[in-house]
N, C-alpha and C. Protein backbone atom coordinates (compact mmCIF):
# COMPACT_ATOMS: atom_id res chain seq x y z
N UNK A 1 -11.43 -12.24 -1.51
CA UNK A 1 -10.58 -11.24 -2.12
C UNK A 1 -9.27 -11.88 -2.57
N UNK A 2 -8.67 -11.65 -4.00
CA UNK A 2 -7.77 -12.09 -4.06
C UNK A 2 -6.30 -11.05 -3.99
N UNK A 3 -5.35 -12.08 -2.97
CA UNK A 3 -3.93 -11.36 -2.42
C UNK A 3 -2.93 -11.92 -2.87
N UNK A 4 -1.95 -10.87 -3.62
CA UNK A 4 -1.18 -11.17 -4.36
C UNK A 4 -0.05 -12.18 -3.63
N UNK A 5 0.60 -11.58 -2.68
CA UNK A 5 1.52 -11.62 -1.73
C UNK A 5 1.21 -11.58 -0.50
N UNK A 6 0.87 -12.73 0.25
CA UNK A 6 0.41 -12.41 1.80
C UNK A 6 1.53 -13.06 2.38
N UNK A 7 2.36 -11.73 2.93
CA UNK A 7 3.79 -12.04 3.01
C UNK A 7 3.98 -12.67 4.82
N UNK A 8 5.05 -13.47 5.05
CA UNK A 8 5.37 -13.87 6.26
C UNK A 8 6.82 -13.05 6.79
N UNK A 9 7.13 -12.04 8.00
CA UNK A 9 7.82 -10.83 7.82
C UNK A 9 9.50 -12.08 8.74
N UNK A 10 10.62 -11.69 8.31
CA UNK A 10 11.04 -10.18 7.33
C UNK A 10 10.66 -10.73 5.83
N UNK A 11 10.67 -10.03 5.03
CA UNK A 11 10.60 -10.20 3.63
C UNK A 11 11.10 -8.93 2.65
N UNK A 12 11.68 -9.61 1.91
CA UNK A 12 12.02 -8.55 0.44
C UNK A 12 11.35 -8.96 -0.57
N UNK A 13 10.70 -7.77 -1.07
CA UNK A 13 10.23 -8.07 -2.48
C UNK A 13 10.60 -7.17 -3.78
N UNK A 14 11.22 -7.77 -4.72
CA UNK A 14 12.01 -6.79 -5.56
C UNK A 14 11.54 -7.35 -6.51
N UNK A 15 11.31 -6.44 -7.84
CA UNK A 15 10.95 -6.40 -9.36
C UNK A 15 10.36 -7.28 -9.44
N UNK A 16 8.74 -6.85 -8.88
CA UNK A 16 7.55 -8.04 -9.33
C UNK A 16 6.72 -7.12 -9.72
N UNK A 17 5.39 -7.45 -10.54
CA UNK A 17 4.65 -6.25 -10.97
C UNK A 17 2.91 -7.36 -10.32
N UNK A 18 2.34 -6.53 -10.27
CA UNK A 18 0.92 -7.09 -9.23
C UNK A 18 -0.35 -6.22 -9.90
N UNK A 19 -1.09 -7.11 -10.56
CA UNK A 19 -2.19 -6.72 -11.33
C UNK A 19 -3.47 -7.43 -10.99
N UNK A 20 -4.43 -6.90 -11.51
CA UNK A 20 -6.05 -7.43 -11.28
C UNK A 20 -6.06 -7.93 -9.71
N UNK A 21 -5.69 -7.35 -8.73
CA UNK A 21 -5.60 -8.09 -7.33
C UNK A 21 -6.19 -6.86 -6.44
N UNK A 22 -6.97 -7.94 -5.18
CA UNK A 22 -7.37 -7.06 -4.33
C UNK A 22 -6.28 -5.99 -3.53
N UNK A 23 -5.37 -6.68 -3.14
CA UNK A 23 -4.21 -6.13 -3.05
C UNK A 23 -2.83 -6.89 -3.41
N UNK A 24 -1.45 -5.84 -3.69
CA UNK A 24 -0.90 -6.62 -4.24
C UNK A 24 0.38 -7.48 -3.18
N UNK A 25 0.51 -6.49 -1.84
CA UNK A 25 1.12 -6.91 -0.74
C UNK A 25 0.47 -6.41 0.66
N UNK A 26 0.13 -8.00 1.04
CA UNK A 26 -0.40 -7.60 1.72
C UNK A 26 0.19 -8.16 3.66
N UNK A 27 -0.17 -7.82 4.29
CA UNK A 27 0.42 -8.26 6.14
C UNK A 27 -0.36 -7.37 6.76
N UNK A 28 -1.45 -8.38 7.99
CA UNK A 28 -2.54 -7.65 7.99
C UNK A 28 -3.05 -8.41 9.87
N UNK A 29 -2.91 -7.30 10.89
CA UNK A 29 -3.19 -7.89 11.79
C UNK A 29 -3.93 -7.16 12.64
N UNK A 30 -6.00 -7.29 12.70
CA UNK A 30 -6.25 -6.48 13.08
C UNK A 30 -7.34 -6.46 14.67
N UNK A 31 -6.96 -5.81 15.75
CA UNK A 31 -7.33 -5.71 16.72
C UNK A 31 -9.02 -5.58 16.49
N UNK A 32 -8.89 -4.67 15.70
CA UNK A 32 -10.65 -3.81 15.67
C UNK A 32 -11.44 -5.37 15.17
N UNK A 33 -11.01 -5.97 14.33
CA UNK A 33 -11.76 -6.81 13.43
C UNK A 33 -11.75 -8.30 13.53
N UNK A 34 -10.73 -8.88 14.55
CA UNK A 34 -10.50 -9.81 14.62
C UNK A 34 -9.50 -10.92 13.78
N UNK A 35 -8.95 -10.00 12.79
CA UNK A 35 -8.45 -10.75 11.74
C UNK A 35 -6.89 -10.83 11.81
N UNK A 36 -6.50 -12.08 11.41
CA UNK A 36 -5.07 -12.76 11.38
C UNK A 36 -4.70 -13.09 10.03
N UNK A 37 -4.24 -11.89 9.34
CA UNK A 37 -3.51 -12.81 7.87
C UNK A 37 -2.20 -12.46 8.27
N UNK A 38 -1.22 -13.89 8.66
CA UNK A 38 -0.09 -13.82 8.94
C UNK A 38 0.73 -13.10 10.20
N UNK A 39 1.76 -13.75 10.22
CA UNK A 39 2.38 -13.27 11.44
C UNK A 39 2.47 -11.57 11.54
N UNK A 40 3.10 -10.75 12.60
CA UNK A 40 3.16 -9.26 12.83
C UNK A 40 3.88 -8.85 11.46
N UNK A 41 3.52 -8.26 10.99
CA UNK A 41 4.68 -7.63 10.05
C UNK A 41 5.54 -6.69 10.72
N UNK A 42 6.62 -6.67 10.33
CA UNK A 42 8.31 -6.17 10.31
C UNK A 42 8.72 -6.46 9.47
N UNK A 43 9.93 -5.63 8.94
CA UNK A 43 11.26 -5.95 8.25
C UNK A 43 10.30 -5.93 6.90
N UNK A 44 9.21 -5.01 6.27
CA UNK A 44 8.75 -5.57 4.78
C UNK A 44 9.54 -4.50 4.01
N UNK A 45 10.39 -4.95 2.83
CA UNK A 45 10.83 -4.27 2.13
C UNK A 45 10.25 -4.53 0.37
N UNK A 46 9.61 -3.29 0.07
CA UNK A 46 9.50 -3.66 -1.04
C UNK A 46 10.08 -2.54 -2.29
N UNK A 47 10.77 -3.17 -3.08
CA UNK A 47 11.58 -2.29 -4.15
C UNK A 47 11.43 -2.32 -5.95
N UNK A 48 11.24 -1.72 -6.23
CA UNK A 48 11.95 -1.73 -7.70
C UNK A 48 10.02 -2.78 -8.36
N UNK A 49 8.75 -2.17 -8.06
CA UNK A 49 7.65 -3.32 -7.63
C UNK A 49 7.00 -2.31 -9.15
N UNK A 50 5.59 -2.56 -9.64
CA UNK A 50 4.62 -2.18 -10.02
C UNK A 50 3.58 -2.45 -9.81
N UNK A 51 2.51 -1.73 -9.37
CA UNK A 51 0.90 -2.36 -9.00
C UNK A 51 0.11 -1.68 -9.82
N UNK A 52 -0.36 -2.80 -10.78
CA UNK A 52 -1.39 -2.02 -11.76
C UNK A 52 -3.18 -2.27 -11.43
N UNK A 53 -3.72 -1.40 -10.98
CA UNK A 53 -5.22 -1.56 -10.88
C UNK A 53 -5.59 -2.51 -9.87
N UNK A 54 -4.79 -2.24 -8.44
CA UNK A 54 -5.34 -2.78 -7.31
C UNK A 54 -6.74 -2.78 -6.63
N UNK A 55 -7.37 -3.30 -6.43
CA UNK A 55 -9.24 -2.96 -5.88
C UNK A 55 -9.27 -2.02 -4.64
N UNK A 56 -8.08 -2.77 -4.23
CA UNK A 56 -8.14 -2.20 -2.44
C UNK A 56 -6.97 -1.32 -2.16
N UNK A 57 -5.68 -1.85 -2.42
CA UNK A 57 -4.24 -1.07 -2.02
C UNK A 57 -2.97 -2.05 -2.55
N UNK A 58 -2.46 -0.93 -3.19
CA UNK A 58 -1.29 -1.79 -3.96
C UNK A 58 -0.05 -2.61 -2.83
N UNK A 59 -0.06 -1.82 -1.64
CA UNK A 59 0.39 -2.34 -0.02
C UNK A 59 -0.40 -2.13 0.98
N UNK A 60 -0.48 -2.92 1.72
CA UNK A 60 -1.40 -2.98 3.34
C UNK A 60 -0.44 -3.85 4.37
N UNK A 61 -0.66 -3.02 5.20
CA UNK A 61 0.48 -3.19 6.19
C UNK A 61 -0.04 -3.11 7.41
N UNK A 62 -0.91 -3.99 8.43
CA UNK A 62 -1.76 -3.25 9.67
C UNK A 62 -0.88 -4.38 10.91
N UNK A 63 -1.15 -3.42 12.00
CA UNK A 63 -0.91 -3.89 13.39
C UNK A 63 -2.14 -3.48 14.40
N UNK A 64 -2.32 -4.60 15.17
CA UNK A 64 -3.19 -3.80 16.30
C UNK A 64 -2.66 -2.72 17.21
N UNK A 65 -1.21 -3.01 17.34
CA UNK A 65 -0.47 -2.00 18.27
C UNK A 65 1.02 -1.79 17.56
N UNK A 66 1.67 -0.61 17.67
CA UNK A 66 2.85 -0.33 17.30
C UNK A 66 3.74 -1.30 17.85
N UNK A 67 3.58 -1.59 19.08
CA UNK A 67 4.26 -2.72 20.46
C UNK A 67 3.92 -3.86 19.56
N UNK A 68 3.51 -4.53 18.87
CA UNK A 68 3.10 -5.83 18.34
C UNK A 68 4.10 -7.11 17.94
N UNK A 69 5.33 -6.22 17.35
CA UNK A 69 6.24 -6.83 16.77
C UNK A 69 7.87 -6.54 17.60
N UNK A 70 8.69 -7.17 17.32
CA UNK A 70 10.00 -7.18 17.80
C UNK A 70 10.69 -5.95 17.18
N UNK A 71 11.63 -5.44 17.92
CA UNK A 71 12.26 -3.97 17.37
C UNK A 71 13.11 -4.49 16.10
N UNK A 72 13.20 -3.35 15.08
CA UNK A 72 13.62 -3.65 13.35
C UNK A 72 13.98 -2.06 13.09
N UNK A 73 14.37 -2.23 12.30
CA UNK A 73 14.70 -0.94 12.04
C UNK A 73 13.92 0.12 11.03
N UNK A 74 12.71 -0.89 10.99
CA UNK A 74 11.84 -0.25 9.80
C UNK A 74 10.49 -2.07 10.12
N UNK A 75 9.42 -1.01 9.85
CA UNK A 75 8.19 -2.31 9.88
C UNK A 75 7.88 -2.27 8.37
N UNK A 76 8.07 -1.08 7.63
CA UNK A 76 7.95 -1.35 5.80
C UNK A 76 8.80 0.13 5.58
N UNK A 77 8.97 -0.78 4.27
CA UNK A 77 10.11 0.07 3.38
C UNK A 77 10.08 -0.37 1.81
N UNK A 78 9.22 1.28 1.53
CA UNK A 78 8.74 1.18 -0.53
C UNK A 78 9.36 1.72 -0.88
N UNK A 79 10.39 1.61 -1.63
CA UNK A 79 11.38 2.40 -3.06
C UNK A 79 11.10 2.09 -3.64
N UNK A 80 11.09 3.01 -4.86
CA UNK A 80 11.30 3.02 -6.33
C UNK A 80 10.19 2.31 -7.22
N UNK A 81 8.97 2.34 -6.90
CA UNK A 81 7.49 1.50 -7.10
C UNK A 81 6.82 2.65 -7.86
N UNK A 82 6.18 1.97 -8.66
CA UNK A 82 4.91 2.60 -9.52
C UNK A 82 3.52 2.07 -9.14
N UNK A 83 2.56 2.93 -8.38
CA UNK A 83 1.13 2.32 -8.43
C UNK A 83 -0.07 3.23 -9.10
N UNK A 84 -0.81 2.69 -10.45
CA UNK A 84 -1.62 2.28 -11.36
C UNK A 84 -2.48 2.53 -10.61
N UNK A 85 -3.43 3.35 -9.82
CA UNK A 85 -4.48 3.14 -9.59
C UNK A 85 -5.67 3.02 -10.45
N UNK A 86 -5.64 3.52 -11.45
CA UNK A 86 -6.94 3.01 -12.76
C UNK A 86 -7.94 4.22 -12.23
N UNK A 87 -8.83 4.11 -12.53
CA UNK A 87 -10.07 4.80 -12.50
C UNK A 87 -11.15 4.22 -11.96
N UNK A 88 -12.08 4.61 -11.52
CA UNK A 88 -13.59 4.62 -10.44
C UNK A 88 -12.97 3.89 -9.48
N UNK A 89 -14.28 3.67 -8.19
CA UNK A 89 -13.61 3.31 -6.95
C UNK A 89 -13.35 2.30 -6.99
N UNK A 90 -12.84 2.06 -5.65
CA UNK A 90 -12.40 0.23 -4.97
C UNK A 90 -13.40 -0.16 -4.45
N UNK A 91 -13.13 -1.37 -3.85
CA UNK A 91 -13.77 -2.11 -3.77
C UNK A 91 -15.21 -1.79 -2.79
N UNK A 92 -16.20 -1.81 -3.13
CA UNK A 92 -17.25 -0.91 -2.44
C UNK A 92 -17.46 -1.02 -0.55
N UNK A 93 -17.52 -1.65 -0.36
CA UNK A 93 -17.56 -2.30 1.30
C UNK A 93 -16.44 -1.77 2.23
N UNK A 94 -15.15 -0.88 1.44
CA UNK A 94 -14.37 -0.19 2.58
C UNK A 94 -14.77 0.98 1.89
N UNK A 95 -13.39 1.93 1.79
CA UNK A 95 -13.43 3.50 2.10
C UNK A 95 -14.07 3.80 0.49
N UNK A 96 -14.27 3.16 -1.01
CA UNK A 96 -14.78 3.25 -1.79
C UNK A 96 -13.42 4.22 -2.76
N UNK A 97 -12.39 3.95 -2.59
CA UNK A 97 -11.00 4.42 -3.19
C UNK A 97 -10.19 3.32 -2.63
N UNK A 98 -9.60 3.60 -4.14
CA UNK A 98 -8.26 2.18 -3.80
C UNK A 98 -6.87 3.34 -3.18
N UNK A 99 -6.74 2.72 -2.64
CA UNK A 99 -5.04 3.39 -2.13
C UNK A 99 -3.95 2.64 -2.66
N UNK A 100 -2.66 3.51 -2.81
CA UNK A 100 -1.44 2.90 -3.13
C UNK A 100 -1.32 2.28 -1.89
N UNK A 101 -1.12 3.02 -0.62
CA UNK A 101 -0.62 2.25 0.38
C UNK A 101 -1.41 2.66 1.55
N UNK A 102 -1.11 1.67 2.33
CA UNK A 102 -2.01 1.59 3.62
C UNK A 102 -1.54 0.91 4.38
N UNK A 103 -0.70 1.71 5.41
CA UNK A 103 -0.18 1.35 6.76
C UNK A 103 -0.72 1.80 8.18
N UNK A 104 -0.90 1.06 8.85
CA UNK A 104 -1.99 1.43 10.24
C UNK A 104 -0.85 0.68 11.56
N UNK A 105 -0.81 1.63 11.96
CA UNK A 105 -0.04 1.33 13.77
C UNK A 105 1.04 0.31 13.69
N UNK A 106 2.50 1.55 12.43
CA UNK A 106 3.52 0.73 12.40
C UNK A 106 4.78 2.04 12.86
N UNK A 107 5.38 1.60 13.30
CA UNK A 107 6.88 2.18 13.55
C UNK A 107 7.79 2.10 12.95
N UNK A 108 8.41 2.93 12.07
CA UNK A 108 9.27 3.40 10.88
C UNK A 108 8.56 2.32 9.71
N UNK A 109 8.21 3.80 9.26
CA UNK A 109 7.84 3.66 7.81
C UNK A 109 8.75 4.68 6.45
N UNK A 110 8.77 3.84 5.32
CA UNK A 110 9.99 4.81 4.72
C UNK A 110 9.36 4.19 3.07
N UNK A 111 9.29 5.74 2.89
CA UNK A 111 8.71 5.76 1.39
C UNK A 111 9.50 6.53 0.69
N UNK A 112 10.31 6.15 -0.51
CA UNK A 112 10.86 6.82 -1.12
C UNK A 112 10.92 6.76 -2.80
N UNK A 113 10.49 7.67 -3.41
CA UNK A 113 10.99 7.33 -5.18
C UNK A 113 9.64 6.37 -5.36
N UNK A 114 8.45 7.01 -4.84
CA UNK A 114 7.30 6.68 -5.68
C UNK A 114 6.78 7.19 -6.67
N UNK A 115 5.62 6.28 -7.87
CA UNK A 115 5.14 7.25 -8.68
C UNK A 115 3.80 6.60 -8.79
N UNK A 116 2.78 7.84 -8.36
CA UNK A 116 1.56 7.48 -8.44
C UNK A 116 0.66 7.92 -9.24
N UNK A 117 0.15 7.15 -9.86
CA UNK A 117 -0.90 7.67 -11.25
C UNK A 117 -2.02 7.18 -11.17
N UNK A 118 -3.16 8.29 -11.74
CA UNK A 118 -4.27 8.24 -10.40
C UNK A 118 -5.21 8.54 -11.87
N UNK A 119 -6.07 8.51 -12.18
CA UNK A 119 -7.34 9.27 -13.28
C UNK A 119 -8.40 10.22 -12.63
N UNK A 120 -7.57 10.79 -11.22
CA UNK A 120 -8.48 11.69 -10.80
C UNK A 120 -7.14 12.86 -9.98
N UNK A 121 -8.22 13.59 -9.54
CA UNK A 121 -7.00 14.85 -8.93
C UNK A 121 -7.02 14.46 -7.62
N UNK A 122 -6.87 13.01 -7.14
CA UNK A 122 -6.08 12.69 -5.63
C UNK A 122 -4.98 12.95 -5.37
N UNK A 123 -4.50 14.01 -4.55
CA UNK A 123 -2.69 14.13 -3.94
C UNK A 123 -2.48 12.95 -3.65
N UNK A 124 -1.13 12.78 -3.20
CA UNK A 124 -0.18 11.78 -2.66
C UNK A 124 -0.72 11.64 -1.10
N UNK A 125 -1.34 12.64 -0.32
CA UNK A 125 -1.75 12.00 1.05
C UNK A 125 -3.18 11.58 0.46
N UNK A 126 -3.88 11.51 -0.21
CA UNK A 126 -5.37 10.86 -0.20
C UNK A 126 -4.99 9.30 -0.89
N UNK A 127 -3.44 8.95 -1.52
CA UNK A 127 -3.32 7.84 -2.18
C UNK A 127 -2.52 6.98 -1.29
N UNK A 128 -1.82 7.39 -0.15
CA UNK A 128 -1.28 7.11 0.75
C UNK A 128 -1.67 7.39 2.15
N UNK A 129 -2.25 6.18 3.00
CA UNK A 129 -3.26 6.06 4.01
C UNK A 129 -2.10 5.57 4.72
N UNK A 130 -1.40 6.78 5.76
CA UNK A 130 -0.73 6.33 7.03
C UNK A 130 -1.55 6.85 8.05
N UNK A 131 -1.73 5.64 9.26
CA UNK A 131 -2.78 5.93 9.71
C UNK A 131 -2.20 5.45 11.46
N UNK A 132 -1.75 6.59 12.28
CA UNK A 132 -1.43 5.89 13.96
C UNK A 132 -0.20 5.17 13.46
N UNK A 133 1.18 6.16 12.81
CA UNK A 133 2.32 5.29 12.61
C UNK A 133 3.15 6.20 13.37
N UNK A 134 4.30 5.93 13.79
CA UNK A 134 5.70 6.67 14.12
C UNK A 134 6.51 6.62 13.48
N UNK A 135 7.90 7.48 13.07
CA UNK A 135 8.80 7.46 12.30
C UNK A 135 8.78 7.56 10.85
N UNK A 136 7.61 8.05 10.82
CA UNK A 136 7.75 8.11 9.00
C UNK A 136 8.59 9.21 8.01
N UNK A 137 9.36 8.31 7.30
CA UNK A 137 9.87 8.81 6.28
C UNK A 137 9.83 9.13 5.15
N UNK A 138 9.13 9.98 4.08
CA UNK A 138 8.72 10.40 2.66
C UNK A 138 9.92 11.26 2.39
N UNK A 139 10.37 10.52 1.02
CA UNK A 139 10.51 10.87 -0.04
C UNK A 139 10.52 11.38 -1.12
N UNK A 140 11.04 10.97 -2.02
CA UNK A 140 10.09 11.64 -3.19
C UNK A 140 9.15 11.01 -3.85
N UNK A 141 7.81 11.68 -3.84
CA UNK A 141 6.60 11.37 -4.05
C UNK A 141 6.07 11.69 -4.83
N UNK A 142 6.03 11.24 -6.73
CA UNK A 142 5.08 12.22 -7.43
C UNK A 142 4.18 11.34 -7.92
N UNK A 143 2.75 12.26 -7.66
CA UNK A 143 1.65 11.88 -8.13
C UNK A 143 1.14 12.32 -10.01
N UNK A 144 0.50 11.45 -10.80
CA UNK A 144 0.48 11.73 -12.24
C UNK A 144 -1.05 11.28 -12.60
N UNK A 145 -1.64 12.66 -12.69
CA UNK A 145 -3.14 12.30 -13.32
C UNK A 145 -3.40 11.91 -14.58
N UNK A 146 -3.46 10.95 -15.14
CA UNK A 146 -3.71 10.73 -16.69
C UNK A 146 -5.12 10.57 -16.77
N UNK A 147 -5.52 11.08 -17.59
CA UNK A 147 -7.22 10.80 -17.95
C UNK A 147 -7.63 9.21 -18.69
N UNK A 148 -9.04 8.88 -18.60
CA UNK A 148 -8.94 7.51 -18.84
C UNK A 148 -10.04 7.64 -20.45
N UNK A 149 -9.88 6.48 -20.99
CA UNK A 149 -10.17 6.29 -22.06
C UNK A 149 -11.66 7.05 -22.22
N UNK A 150 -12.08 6.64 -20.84
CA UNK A 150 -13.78 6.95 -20.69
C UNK A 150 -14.01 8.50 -20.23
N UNK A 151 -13.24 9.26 -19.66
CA UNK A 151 -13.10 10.59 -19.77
C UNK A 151 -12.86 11.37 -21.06
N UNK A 152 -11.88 10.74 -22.11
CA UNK A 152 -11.41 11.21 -23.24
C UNK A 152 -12.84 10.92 -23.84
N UNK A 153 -14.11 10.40 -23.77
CA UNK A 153 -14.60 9.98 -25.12
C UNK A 153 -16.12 10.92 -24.71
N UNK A 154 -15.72 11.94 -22.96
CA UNK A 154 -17.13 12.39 -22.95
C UNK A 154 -17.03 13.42 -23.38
């Protein structure tokens, strides 16, 4: 799978745009599965970003345990981002929908001044997979269905 950003935490990421990628940020540590990409994530800030036509999730953010990492004042933090989800599913072998974001067993999470555009009628919780987090903070969140070339032509 290819990862745009397999970030090492703390990290800022400001005005980058992330296309044709499995995901476009990713920090990923998982109990169930055995898997280690990179140290615990904390401290991920990402701002001012675009993710166009991610396979999997325009952010992924996992811990085996909330306890995992050192206290921060936030384990991720998205402002002001646009995610492109495109049309038909992701990548077939997980949930078969790409998500904007996907955070699993983190403590303060803070989403604010997203815009999600989708080619189907998914809300903002089916495009945003918080999953066993504490402290979460939402924003403002608008979701934008545009139809796709291949809808317009049936």
């Amino acid at each position: 799978l290819k990862v745009a950003a397999l970030v090492r935490a703390p990290v800022e990421i400001v005005a980058c745009t992330f296309s044709g990628v499995a995901y476009g940020v990713h920090s990923f540590i998982s109990g169930t599965w055995g898997l280690i990409e990179g140290p615990p994530p904390h401290g991920i800030q990402v701002r001012d970003c675009r993710f166009e036509k991610t396979s999997l999730a325009g952010i992924s953010v996992s811990l085996p345990s909330r306890e995992a990492v050192p206290p921060s004042p936030f384990a991720l933090k998205v402002e002001n981002c646009e995610f492109n989800l495109g049309d038909g599913p992701g990548w077939p072998d997980f949930r078969g929908t790409r998500d904007a974001i996907a955070a699993q067993r983190l403590s303060g999470v803070v989403l604010r001044d997203l815009r999600l555009v989708t080619a189907d009628d998914r809300r903002a919780d089916d495009l945003i997979r918080i999953e066993d987090c504490e402290d979460v903070q939402k924003g403002t969140i608008v979701v934008e269905s545009r139809p796709t070339h291949r809808d317009i032509q049936k």
